[in-house]
Each structure stands twice: as structure tokens, then as C-alpha cells.
N, C-alpha and C. Protein backbone atom coordinates (compact mmCIF):
# COMPACT_ATOMS: atom_id res chain seq x y z
N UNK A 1 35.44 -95.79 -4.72
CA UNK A 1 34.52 -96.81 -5.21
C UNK A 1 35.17 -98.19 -5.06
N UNK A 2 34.45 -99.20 -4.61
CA UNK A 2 34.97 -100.54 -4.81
C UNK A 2 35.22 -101.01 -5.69
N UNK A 3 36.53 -102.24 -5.61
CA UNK A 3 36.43 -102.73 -7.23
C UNK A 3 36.80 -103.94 -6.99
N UNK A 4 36.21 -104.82 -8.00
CA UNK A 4 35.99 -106.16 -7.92
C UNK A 4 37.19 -106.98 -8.72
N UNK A 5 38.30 -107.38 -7.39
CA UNK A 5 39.33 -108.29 -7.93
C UNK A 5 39.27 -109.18 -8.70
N UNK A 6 39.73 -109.59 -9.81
CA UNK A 6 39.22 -111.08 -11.03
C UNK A 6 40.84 -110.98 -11.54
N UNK A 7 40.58 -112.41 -10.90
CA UNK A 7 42.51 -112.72 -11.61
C UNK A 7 42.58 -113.73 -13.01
N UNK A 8 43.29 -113.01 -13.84
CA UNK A 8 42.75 -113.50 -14.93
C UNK A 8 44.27 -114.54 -15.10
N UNK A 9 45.12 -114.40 -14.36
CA UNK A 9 46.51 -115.66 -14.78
C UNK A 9 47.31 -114.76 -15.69
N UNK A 10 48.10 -115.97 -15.84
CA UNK A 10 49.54 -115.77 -17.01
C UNK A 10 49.96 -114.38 -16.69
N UNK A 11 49.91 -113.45 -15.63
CA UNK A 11 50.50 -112.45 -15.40
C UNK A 11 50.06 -110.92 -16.35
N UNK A 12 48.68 -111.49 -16.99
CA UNK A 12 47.70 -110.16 -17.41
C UNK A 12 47.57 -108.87 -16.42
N UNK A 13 47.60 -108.36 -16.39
CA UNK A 13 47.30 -106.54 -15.85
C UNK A 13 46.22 -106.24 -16.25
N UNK A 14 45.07 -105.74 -15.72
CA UNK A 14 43.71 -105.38 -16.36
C UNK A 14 43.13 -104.57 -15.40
N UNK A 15 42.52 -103.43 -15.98
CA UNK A 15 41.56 -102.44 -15.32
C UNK A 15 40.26 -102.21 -16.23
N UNK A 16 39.27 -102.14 -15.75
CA UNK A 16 38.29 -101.64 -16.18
C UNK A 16 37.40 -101.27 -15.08
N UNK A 17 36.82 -99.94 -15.94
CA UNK A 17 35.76 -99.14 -15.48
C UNK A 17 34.28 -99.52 -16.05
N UNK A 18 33.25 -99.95 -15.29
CA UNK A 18 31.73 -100.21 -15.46
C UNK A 18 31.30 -99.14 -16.04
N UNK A 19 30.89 -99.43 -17.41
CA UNK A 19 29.83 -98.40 -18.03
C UNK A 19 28.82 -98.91 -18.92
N UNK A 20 27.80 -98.48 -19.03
CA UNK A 20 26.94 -98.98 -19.13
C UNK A 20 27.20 -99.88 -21.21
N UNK A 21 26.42 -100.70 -20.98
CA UNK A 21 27.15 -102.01 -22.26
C UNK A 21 28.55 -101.98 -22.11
N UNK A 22 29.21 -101.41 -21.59
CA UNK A 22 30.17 -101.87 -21.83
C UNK A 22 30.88 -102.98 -21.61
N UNK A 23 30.39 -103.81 -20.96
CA UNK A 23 30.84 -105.50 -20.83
C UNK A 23 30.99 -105.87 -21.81
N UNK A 24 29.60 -105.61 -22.73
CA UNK A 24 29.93 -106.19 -23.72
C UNK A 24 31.00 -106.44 -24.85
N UNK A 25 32.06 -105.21 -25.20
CA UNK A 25 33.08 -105.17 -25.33
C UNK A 25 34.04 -105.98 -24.53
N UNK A 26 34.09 -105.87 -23.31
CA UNK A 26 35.28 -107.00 -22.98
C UNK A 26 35.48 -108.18 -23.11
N UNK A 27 36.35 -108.71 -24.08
CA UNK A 27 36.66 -109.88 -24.22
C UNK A 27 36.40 -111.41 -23.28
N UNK A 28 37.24 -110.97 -21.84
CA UNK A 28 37.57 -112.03 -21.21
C UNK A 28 36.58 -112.53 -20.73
N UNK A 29 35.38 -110.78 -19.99
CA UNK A 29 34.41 -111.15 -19.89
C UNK A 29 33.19 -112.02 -20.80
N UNK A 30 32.82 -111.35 -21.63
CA UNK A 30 32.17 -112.68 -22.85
C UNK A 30 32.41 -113.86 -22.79
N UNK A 31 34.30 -114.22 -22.75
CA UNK A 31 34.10 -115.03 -23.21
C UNK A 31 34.29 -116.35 -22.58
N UNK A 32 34.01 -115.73 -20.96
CA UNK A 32 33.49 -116.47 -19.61
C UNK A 32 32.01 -117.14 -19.77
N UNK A 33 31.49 -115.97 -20.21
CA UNK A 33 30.01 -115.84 -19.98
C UNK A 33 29.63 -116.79 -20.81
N UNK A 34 30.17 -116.78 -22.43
CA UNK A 34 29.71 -117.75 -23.47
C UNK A 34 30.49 -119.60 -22.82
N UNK A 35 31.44 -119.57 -22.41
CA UNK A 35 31.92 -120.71 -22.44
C UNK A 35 31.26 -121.11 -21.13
N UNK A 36 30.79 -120.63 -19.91
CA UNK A 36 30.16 -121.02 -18.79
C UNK A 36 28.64 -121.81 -19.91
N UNK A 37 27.64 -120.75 -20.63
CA UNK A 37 26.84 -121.11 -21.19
C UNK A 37 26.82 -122.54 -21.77
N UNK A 38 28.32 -122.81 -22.75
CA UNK A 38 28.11 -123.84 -23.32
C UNK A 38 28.54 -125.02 -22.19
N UNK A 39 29.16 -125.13 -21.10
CA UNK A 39 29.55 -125.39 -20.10
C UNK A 39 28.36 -126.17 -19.71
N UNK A 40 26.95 -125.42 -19.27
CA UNK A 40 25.89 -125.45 -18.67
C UNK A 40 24.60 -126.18 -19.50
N UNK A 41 24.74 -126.06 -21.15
CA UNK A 41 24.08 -126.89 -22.09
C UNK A 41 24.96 -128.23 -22.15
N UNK A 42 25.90 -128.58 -22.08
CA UNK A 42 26.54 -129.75 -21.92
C UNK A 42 27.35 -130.06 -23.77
N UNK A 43 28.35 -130.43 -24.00
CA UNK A 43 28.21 -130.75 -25.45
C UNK A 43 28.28 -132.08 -25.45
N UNK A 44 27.48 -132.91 -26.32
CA UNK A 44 28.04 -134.40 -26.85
C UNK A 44 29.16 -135.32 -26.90
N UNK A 45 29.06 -135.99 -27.30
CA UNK A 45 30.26 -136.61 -27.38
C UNK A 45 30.93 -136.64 -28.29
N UNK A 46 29.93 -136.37 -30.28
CA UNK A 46 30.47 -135.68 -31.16
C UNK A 46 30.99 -134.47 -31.15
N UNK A 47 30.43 -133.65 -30.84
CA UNK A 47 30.98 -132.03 -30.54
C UNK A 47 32.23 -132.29 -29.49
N UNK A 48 32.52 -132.89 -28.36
CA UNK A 48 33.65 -132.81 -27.39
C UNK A 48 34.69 -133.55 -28.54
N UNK A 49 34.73 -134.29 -28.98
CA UNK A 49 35.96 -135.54 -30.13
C UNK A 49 35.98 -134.16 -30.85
N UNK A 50 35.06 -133.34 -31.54
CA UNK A 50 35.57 -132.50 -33.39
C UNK A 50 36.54 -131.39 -32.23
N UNK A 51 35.90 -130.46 -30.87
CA UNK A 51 36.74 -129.54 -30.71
C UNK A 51 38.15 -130.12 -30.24
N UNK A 52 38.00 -131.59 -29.36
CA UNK A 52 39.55 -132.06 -28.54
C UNK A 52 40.07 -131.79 -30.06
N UNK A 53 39.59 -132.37 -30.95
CA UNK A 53 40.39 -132.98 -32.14
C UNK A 53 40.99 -131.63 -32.50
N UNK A 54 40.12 -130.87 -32.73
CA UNK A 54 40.46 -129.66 -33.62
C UNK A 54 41.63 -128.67 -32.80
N UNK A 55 41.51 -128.86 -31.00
CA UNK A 55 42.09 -128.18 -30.68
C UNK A 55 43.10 -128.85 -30.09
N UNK A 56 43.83 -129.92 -30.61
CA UNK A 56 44.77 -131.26 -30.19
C UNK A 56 44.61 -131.20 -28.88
N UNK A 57 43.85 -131.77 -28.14
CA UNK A 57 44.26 -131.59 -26.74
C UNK A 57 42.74 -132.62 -26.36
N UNK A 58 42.92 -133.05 -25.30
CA UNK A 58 42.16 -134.63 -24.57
C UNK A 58 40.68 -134.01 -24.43
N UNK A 59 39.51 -134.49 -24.48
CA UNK A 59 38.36 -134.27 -24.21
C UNK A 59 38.49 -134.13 -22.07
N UNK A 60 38.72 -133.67 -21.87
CA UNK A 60 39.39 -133.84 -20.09
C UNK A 60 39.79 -132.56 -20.19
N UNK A 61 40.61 -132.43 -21.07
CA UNK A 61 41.24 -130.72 -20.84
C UNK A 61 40.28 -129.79 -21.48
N UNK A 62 39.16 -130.03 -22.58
CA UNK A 62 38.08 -128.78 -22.64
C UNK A 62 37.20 -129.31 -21.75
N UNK A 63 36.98 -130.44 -20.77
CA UNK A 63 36.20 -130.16 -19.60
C UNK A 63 36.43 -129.13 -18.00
N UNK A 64 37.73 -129.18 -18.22
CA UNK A 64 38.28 -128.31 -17.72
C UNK A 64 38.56 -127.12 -17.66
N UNK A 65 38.95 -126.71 -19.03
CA UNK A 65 38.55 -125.42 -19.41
C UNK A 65 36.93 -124.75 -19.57
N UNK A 66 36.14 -125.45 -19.58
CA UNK A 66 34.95 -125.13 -19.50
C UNK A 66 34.40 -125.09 -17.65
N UNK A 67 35.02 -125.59 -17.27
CA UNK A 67 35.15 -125.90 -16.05
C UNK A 67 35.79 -123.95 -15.15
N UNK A 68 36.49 -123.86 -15.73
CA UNK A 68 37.30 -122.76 -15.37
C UNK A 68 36.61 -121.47 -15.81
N UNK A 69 35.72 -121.27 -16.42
CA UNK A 69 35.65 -120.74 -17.47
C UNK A 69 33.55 -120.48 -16.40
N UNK A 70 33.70 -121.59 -15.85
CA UNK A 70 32.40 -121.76 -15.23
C UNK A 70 33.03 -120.84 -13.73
N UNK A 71 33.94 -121.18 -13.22
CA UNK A 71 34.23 -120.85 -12.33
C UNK A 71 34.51 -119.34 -12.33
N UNK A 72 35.45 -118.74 -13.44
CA UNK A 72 35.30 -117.00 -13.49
C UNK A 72 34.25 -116.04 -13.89
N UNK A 73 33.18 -116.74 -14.84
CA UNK A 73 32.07 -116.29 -14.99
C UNK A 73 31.39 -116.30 -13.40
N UNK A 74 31.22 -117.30 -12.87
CA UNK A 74 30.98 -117.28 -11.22
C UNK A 74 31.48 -116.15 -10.49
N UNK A 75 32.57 -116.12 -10.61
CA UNK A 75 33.15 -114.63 -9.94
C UNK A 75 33.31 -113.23 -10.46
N UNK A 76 33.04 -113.08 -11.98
CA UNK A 76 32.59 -111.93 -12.46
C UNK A 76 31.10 -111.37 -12.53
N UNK A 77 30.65 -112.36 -12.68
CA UNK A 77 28.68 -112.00 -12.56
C UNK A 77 28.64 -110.73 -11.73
N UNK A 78 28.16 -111.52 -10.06
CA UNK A 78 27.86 -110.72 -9.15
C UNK A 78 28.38 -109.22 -9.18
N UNK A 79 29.91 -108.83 -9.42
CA UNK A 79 30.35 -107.94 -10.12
C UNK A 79 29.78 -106.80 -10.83
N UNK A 80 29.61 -107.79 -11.97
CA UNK A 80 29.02 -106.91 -13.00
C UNK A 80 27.81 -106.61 -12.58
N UNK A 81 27.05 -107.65 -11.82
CA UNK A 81 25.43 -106.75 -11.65
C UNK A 81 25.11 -105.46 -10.57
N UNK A 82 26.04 -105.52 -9.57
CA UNK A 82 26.74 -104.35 -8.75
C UNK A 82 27.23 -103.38 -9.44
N UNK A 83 27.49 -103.18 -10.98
CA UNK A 83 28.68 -102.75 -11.73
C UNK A 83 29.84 -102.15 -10.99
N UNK A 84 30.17 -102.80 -10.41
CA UNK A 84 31.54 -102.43 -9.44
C UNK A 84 33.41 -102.61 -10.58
N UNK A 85 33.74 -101.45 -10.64
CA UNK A 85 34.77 -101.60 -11.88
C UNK A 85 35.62 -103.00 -11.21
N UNK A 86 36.51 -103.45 -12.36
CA UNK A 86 37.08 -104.18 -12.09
C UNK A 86 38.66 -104.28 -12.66
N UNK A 87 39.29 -104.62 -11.31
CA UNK A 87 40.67 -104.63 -11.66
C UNK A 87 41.21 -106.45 -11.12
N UNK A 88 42.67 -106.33 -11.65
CA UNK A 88 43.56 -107.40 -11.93
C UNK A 88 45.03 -106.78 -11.39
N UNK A 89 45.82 -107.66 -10.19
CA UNK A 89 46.76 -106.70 -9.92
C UNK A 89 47.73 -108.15 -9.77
């Protein structure tokens, strides 16, 4: 069976097998999917200042991370709708 490469960084190891809901359980996946979402609604300029603030770090770097976040949801989708398992090597 094919399986759909997704490099997740920092030197993670990951396998998974497609079964049915079961995405929903995976973490990394979600939490692609949710941050692409908020990514795609846009946040304010109040909401970007409370999270930089909250999460010390520049309104630039959660555009970025949302940014990234847009980009692996991009490459896990297609994936998942194939349900083609997915590994990390």
C-alpha cells in the first residue's frame, strides 16, 4: 500500500495507519487542520497582540506559524482523502 510522506521536523518519527475517524485522534493532524482554518478566517489585530503577547513572541512569528501550519494541512489533506497511511522517516 502507498504511504503518504509528511515531515513533521525536530526529528519526530511517526507512523500511522488510515482508519476510519481515526484522524480525528491525531494530534498533529487536527492541529494543522484547526490552525490552517484560523489561518484562512484571518485574526485581527486584537486577537494577533493578546496571542503574540500571550505567547511572547512577534505578531510575524504566529503569521508564520499559521503560515506553516497552512502549508502541512496542504500536504496532509489530499492524503487523508485517499486515506493513504502515513509515515515520517
Amino acid at each position: 500500500m502507498e504511504r503518504g510522506k509528511v515531515g513533521l521536523g525536530s526529528g519526530f518519527a511517526l507512523r500511522v495507519t488510515f482508519e476510519e475517524h481515526a484522524m480525528w485522534n491525531v494530534d498533529f493532524v487536527q492541529f494543522a487542520r484547526l490552525l490552517d482554518e484560523i489561518n484562512a478566517v484571518g485574526l485581527d489585530d486584537k486577537q494577533m497582540k493578546v496571542i503574540s503577547s500571550s505567547m511572547n513572541v512577534k505578531p510575524q512569528e504566529i503569521k508564520q506559524l499559521l503560515n506553516r501550519a497552512t502549508v502541512k494541512w496542504e500536504e496532509l489533506n489530499p492524503l487523508l482523502k485517499k486515506k493513504t497511511p502515513l509515515t515520517e522517516e
